[in-house]
PDB file of N, CA and C in Angstrom:
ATOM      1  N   UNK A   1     109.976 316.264 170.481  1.00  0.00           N
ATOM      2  CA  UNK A   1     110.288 315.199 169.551  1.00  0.00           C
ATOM      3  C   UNK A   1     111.807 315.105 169.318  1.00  0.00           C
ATOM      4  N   UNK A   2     112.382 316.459 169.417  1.00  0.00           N
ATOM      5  CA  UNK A   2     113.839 316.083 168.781  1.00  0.00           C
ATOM      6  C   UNK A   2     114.194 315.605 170.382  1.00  0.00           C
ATOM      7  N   UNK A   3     114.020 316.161 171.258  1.00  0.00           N
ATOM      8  CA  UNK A   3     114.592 315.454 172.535  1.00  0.00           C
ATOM      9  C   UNK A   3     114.748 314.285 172.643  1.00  0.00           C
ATOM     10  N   UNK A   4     113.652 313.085 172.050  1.00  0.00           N
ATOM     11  CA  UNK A   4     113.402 311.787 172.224  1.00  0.00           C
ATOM     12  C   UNK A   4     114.058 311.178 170.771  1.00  0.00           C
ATOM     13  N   UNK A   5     114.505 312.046 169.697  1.00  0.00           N
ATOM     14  CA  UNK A   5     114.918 311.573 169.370  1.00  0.00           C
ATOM     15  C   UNK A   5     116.316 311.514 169.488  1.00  0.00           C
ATOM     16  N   UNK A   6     116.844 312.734 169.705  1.00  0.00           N
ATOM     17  CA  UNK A   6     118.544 312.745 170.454  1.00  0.00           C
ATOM     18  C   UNK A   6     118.498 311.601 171.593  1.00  0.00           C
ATOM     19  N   UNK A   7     117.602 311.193 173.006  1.00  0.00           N
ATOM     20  CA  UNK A   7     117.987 310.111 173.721  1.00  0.00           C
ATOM     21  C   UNK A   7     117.958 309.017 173.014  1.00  0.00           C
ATOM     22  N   UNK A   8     117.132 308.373 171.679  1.00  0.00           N
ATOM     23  CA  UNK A   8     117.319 307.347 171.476  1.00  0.00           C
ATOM     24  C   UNK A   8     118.519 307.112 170.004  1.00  0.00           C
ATOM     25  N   UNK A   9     118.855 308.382 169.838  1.00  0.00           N
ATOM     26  CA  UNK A   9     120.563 308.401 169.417  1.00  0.00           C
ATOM     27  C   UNK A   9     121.567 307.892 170.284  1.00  0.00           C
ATOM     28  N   UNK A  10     121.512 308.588 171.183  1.00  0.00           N
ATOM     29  CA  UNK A  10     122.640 308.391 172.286  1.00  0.00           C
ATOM     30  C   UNK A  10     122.160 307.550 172.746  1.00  0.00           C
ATOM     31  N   UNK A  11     121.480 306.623 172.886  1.00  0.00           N
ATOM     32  CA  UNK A  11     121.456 305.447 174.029  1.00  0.00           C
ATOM     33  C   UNK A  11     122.156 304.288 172.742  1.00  0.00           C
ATOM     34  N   UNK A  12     121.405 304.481 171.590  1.00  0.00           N
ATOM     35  CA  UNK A  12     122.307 303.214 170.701  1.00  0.00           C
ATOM     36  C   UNK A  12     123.844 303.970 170.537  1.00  0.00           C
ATOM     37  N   UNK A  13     124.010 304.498 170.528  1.00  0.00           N
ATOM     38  CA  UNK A  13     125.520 305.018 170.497  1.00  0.00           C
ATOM     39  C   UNK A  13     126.249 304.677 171.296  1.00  0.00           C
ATOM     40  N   UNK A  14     125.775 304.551 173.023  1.00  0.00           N
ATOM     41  CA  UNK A  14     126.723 304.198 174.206  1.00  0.00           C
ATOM     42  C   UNK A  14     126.281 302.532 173.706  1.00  0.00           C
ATOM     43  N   UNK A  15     125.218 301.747 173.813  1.00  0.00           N
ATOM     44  CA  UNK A  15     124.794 300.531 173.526  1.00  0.00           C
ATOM     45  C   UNK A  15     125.875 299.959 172.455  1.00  0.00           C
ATOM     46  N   UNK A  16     126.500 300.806 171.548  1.00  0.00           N
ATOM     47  CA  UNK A  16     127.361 299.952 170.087  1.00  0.00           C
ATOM     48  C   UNK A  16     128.492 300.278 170.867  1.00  0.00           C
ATOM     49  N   UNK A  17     128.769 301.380 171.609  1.00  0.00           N
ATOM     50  CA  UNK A  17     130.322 301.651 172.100  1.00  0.00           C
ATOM     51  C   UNK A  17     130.290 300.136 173.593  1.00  0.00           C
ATOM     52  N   UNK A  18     129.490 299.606 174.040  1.00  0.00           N
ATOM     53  CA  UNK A  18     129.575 298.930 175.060  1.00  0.00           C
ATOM     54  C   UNK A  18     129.515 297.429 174.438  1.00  0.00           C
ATOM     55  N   UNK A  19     129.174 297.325 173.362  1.00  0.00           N
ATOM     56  CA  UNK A  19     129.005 296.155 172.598  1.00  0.00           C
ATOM     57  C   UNK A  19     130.614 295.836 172.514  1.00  0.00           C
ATOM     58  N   UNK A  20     130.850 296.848 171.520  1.00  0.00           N
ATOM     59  CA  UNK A  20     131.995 296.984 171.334  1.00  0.00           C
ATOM     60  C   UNK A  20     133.597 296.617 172.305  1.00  0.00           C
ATOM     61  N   UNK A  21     133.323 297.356 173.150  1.00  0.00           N
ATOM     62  CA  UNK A  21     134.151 296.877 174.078  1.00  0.00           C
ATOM     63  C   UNK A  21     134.040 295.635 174.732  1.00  0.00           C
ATOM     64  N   UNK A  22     132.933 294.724 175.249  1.00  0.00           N
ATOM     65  CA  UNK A  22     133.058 293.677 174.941  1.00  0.00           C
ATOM     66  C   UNK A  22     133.289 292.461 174.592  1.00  0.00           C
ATOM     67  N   UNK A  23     133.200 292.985 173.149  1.00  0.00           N
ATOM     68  CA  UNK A  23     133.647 292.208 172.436  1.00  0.00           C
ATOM     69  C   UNK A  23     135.282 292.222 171.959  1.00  0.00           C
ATOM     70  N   UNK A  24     135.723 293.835 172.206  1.00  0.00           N
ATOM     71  CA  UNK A  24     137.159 293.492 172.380  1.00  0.00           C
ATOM     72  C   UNK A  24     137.666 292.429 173.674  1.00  0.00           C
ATOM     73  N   UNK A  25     137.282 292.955 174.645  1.00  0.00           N
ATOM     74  CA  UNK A  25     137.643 292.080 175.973  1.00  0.00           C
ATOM     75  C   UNK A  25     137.388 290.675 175.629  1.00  0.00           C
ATOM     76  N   UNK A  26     136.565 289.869 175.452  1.00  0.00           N
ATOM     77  CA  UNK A  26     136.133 288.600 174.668  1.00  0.00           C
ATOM     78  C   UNK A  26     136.978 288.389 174.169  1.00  0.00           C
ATOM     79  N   UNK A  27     137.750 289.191 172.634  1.00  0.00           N
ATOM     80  CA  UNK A  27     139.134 288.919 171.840  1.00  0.00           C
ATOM     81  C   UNK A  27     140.211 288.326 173.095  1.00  0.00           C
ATOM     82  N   UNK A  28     140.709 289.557 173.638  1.00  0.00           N
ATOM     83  CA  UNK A  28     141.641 289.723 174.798  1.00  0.00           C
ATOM     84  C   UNK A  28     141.327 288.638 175.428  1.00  0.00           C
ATOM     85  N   UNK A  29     140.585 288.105 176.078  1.00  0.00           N
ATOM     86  CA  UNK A  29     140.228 286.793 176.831  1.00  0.00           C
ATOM     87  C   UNK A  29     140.584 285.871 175.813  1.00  0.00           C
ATOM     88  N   UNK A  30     140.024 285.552 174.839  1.00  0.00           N
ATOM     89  CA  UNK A  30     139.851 284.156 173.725  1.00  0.00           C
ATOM     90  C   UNK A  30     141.953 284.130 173.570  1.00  0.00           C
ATOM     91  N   UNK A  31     142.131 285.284 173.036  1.00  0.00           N
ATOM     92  CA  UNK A  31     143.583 285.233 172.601  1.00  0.00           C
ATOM     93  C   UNK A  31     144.479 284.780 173.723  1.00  0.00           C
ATOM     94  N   UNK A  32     144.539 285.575 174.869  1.00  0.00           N
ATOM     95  CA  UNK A  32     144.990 285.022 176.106  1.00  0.00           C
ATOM     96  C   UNK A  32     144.925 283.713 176.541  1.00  0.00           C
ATOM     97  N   UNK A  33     143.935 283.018 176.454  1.00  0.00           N
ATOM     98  CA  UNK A  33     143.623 281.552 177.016  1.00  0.00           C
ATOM     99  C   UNK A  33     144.683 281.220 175.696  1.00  0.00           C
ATOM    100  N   UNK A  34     144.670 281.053 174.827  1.00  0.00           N
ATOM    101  CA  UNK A  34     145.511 280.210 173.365  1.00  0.00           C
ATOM    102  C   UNK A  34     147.265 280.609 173.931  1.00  0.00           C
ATOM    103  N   UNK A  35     147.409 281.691 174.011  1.00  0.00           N
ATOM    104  CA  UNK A  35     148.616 282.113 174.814  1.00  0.00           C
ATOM    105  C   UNK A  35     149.414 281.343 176.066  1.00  0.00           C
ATOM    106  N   UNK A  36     148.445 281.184 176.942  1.00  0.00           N
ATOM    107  CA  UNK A  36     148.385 280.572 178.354  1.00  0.00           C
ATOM    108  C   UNK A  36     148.726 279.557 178.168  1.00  0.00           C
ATOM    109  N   UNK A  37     147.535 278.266 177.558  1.00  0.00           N
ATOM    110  CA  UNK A  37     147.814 277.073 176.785  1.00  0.00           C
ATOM    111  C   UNK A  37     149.184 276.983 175.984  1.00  0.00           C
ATOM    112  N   UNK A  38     149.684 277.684 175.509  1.00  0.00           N
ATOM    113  CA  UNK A  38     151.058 277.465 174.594  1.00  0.00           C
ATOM    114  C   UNK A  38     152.237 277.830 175.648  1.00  0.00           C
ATOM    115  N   UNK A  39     152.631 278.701 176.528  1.00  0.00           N
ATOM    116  CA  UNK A  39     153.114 279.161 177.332  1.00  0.00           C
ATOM    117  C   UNK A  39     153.324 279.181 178.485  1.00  0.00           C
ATOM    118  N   UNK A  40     151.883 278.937 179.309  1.00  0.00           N
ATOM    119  CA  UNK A  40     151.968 278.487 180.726  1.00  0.00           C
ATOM    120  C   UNK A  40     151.391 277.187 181.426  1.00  0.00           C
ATOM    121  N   UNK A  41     150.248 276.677 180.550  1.00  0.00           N
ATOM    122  CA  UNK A  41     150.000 275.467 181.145  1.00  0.00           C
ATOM    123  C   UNK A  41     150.648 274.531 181.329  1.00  0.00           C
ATOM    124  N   UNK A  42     151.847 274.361 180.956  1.00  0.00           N
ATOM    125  CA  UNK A  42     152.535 273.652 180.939  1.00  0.00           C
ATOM    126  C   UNK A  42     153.190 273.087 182.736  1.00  0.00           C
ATOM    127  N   UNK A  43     153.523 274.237 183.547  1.00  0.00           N
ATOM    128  CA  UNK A  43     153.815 274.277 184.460  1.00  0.00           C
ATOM    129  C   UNK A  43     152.405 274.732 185.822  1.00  0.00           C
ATOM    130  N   UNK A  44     151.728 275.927 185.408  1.00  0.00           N
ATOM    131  CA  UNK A  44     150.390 276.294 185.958  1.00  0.00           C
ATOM    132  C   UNK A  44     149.183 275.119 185.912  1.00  0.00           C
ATOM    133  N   UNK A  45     149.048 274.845 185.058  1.00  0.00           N
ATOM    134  CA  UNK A  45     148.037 273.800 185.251  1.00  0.00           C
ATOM    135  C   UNK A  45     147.099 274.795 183.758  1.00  0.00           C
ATOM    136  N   UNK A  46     146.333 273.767 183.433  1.00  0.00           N
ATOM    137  CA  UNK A  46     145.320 274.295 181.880  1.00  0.00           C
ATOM    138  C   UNK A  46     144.502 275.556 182.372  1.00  0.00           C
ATOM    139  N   UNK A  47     144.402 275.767 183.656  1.00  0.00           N
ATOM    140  CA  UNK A  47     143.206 277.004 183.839  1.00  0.00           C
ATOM    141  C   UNK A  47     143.899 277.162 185.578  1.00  0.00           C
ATOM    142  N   UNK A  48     145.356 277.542 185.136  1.00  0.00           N
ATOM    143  CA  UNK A  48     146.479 278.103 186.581  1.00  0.00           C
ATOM    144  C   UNK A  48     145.954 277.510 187.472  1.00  0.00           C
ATOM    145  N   UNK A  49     145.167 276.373 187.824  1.00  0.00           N
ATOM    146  CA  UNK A  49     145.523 275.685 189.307  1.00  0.00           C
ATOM    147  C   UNK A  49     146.471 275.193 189.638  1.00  0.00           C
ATOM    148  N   UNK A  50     147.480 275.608 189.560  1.00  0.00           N
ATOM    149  CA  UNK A  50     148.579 274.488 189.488  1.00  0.00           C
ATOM    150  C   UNK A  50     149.017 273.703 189.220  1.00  0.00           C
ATOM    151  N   UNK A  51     150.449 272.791 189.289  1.00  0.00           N
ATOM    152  CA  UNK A  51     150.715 271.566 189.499  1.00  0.00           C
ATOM    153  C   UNK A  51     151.895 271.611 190.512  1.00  0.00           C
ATOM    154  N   UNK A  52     152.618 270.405 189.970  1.00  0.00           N
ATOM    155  CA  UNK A  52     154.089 270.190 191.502  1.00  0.00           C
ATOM    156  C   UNK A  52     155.381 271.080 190.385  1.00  0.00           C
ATOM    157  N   UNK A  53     154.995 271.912 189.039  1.00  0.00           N
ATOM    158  CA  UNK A  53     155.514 272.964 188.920  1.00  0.00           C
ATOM    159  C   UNK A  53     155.738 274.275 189.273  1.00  0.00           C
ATOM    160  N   UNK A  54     154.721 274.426 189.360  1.00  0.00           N
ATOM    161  CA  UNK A  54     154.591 275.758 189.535  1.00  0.00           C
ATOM    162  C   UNK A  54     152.871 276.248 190.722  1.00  0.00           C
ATOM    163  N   UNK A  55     153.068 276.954 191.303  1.00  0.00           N
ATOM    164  CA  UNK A  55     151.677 277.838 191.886  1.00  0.00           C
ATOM    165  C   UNK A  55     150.592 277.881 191.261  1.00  0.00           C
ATOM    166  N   UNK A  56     149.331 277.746 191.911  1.00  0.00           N
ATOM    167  CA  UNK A  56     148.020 278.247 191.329  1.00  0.00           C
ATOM    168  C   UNK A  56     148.183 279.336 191.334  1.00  0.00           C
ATOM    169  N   UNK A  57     147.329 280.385 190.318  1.00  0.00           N
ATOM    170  CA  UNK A  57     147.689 281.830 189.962  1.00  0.00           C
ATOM    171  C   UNK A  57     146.484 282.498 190.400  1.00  0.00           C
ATOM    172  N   UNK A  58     145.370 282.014 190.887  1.00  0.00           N
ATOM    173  CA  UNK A  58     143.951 282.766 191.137  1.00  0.00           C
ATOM    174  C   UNK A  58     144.080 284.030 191.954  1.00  0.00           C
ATOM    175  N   UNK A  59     144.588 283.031 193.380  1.00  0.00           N
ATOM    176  CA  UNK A  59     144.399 284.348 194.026  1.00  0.00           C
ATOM    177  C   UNK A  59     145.694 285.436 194.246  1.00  0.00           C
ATOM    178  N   UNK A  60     146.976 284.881 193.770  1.00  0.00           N
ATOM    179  CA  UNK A  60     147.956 286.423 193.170  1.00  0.00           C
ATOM    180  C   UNK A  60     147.218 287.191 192.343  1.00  0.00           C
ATOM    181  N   UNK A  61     146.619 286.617 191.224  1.00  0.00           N
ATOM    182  CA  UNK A  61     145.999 287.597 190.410  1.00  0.00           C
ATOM    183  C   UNK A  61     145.690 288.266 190.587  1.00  0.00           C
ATOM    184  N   UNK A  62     143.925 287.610 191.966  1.00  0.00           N
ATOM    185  CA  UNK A  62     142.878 288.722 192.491  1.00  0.00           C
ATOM    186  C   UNK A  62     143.648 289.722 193.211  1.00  0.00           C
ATOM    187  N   UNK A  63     144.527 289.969 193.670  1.00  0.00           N
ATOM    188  CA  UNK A  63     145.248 290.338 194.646  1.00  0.00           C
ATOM    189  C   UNK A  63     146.780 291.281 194.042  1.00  0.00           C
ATOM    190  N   UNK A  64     146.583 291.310 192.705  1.00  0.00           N
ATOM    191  CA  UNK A  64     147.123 292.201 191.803  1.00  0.00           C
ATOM    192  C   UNK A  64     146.858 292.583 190.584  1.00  0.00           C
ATOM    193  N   UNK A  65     147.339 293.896 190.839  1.00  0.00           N
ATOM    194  CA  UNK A  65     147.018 295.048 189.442  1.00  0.00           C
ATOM    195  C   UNK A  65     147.466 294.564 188.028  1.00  0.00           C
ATOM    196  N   UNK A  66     146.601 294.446 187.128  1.00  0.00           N
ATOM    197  CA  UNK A  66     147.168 294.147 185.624  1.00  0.00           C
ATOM    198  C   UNK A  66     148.538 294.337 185.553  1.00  0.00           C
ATOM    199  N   UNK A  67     148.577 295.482 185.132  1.00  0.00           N
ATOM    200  CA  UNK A  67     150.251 296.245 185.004  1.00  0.00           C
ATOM    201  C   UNK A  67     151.296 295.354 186.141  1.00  0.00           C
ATOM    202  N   UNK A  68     150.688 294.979 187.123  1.00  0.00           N
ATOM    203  CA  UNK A  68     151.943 294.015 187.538  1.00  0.00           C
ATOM    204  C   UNK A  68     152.068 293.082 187.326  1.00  0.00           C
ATOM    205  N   UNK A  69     151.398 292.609 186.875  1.00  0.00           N
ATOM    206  CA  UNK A  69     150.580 290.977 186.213  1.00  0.00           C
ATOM    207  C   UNK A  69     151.668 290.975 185.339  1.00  0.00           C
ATOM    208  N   UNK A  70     151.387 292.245 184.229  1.00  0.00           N
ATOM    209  CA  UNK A  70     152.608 291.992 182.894  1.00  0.00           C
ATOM    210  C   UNK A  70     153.713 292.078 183.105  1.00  0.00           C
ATOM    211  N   UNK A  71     154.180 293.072 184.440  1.00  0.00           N
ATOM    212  CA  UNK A  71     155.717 293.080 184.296  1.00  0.00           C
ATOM    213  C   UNK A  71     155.944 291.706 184.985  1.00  0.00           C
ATOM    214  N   UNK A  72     155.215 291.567 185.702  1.00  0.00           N
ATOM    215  CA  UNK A  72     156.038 289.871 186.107  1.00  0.00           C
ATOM    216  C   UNK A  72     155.975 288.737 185.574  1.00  0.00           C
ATOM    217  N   UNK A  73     155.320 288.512 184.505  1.00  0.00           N
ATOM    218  CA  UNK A  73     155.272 287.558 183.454  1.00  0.00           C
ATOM    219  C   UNK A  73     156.384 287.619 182.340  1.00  0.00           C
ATOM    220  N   UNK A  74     156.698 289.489 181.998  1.00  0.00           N
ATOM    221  CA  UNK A  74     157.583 289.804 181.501  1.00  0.00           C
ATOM    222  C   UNK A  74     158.931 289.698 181.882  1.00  0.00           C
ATOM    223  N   UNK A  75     159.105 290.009 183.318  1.00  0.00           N
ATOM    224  CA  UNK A  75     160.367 289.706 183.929  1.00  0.00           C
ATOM    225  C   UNK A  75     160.976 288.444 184.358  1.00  0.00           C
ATOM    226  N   UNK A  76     159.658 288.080 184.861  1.00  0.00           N
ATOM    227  CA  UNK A  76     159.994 286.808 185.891  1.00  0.00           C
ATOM    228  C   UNK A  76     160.171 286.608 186.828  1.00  0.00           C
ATOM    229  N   UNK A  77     160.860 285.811 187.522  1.00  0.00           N
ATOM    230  CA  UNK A  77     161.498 285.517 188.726  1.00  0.00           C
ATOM    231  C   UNK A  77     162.403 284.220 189.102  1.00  0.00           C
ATOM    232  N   UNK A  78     163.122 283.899 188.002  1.00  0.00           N
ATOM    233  CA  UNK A  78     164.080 282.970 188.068  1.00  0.00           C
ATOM    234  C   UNK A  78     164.264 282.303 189.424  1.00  0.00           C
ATOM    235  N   UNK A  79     164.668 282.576 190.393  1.00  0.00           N
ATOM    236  CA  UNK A  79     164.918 281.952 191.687  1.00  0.00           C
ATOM    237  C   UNK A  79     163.958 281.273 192.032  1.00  0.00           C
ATOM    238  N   UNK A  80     162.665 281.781 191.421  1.00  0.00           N
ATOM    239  CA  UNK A  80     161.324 281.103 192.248  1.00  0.00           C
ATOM    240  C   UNK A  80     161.319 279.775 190.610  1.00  0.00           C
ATOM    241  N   UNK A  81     161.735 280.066 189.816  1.00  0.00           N
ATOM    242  CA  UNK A  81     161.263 278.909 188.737  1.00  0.00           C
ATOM    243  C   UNK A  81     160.630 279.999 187.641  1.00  0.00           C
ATOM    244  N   UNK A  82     160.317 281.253 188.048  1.00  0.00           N
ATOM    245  CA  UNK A  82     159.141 281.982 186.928  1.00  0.00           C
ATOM    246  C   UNK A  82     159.965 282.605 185.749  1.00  0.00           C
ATOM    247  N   UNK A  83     160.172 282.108 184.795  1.00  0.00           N
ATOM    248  CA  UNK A  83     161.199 282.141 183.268  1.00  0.00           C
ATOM    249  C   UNK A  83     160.090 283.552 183.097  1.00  0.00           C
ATOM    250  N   UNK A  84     161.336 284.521 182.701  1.00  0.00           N
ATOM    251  CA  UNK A  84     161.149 285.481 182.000  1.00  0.00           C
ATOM    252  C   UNK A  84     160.485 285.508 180.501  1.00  0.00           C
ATOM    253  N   UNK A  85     159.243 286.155 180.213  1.00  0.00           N
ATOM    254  CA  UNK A  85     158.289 285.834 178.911  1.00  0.00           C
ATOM    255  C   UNK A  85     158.484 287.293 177.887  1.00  0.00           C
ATOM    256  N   UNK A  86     159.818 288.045 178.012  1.00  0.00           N
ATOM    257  CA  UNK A  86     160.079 289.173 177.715  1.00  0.00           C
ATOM    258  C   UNK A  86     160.277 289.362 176.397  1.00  0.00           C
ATOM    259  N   UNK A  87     160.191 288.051 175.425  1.00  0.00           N
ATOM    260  CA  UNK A  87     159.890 288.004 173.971  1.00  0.00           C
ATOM    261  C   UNK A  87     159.222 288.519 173.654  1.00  0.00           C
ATOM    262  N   UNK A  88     157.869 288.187 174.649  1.00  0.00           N
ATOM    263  CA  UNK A  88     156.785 288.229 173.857  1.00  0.00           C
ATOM    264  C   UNK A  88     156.073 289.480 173.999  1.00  0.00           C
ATOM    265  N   UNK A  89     156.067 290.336 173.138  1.00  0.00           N
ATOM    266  CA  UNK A  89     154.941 291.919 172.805  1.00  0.00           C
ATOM    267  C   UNK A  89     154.137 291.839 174.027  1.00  0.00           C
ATOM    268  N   UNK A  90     154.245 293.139 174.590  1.00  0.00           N
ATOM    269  CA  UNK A  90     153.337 293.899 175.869  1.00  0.00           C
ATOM    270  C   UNK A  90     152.106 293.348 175.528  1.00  0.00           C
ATOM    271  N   UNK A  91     151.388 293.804 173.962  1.00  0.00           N
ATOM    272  CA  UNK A  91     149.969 293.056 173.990  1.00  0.00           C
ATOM    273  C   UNK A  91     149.619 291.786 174.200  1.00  0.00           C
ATOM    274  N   UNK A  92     150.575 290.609 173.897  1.00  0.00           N
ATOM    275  CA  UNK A  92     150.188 289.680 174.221  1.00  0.00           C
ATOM    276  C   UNK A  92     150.382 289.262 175.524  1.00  0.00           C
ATOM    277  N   UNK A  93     151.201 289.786 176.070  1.00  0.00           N
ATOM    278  CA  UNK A  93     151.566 289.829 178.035  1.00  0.00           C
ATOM    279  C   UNK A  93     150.172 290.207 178.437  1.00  0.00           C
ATOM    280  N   UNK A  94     149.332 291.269 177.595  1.00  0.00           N
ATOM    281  CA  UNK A  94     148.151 292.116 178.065  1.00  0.00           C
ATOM    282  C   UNK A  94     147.107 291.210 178.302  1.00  0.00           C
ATOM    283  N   UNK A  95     146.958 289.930 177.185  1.00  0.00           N
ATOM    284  CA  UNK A  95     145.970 289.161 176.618  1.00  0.00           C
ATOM    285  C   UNK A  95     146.323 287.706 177.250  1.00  0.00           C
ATOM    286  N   UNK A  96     147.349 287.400 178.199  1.00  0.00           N
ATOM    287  CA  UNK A  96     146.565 286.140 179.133  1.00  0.00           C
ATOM    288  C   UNK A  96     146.500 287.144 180.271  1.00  0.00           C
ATOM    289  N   UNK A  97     147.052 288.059 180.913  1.00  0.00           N
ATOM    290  CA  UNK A  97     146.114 288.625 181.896  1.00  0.00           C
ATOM    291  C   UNK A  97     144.858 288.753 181.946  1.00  0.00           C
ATOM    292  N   UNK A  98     144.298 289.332 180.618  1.00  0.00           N
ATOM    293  CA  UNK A  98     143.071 289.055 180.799  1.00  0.00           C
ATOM    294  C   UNK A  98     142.684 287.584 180.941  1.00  0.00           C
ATOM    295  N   UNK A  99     143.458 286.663 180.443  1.00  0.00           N
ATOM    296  CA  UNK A  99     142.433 285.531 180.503  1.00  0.00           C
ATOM    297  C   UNK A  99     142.561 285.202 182.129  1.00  0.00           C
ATOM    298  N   UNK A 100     144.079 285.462 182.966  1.00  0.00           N
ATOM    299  CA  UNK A 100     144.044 285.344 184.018  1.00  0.00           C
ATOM    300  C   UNK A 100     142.967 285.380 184.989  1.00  0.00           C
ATOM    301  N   UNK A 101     142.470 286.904 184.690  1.00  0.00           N
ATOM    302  CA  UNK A 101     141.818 287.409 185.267  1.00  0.00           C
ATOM    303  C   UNK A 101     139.967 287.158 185.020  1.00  0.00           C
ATOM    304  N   UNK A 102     139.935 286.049 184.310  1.00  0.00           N
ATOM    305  CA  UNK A 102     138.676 285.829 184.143  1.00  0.00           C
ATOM    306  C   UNK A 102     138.007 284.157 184.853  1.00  0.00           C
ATOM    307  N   UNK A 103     139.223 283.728 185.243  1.00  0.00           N
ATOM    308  CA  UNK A 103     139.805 281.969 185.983  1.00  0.00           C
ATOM    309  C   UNK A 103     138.782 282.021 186.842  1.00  0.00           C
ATOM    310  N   UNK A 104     138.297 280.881 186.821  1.00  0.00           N
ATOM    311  CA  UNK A 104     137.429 280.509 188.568  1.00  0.00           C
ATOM    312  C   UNK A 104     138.517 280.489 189.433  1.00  0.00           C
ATOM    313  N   UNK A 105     137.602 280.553 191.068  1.00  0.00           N
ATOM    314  CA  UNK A 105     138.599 280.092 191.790  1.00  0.00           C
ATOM    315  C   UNK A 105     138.755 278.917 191.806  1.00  0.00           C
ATOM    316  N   UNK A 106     140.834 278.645 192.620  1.00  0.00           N
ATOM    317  CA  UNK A 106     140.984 277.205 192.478  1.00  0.00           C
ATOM    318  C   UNK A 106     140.621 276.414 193.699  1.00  0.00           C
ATOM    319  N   UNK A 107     139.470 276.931 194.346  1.00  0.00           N
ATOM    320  CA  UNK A 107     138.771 276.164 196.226  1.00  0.00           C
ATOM    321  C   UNK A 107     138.471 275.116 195.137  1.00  0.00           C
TER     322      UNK A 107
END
């Protein structure tokens, strides 16, 4: 009995810790897209397909690691057109990656 009742401890325990996370990522996504929209659609297009500004962002994304995601949003790349976003707090650099990273493709 206590066995079955320790597994059905621990299964709602990992179940609220997975909820949980989640629903942070969800935040991180929701906040990111509002970010994106204020910051990059402008040139990317409303959901990074592009325009005759700037590159679709899908498949750089798929094709890179978070952490580089932020430093190059953070840094930039002036020569190419990509304005340095180095104002803005690591977390929110953190939070359109995620939304980046959640984009359909642009086929």
């Amino acid at each position: 009995m206590k066995a079955i009742t320790g597994f059905i401890l621990l299964s709602v325990f990992v179940l609220t810790v997975a909820t949980l996370d989640a629903k942070d990522e969800t935040d991180m996504v929701r906040a990111g897209q509002k970010l994106f929209a204020r910051y990059c659609a402008e040139c990317h297009g409303p959901t990074g397909q592009g325009t005759d500004r700037a590159p679709a962002l899908q498949s750089y994304v798929k094709n890179s690691q978070p952490a580089m995601l932020v430093s190059f949003i953070k840094n930039g790349k002036l020569r190419a057109g990509m304005p340095s976003w180095s104002r803005l707090p690591d977390q929110r650099l953190s939070q359109i990656v995620s939304y980046l990273q959640v984009l359909p493709d642009s086929r």
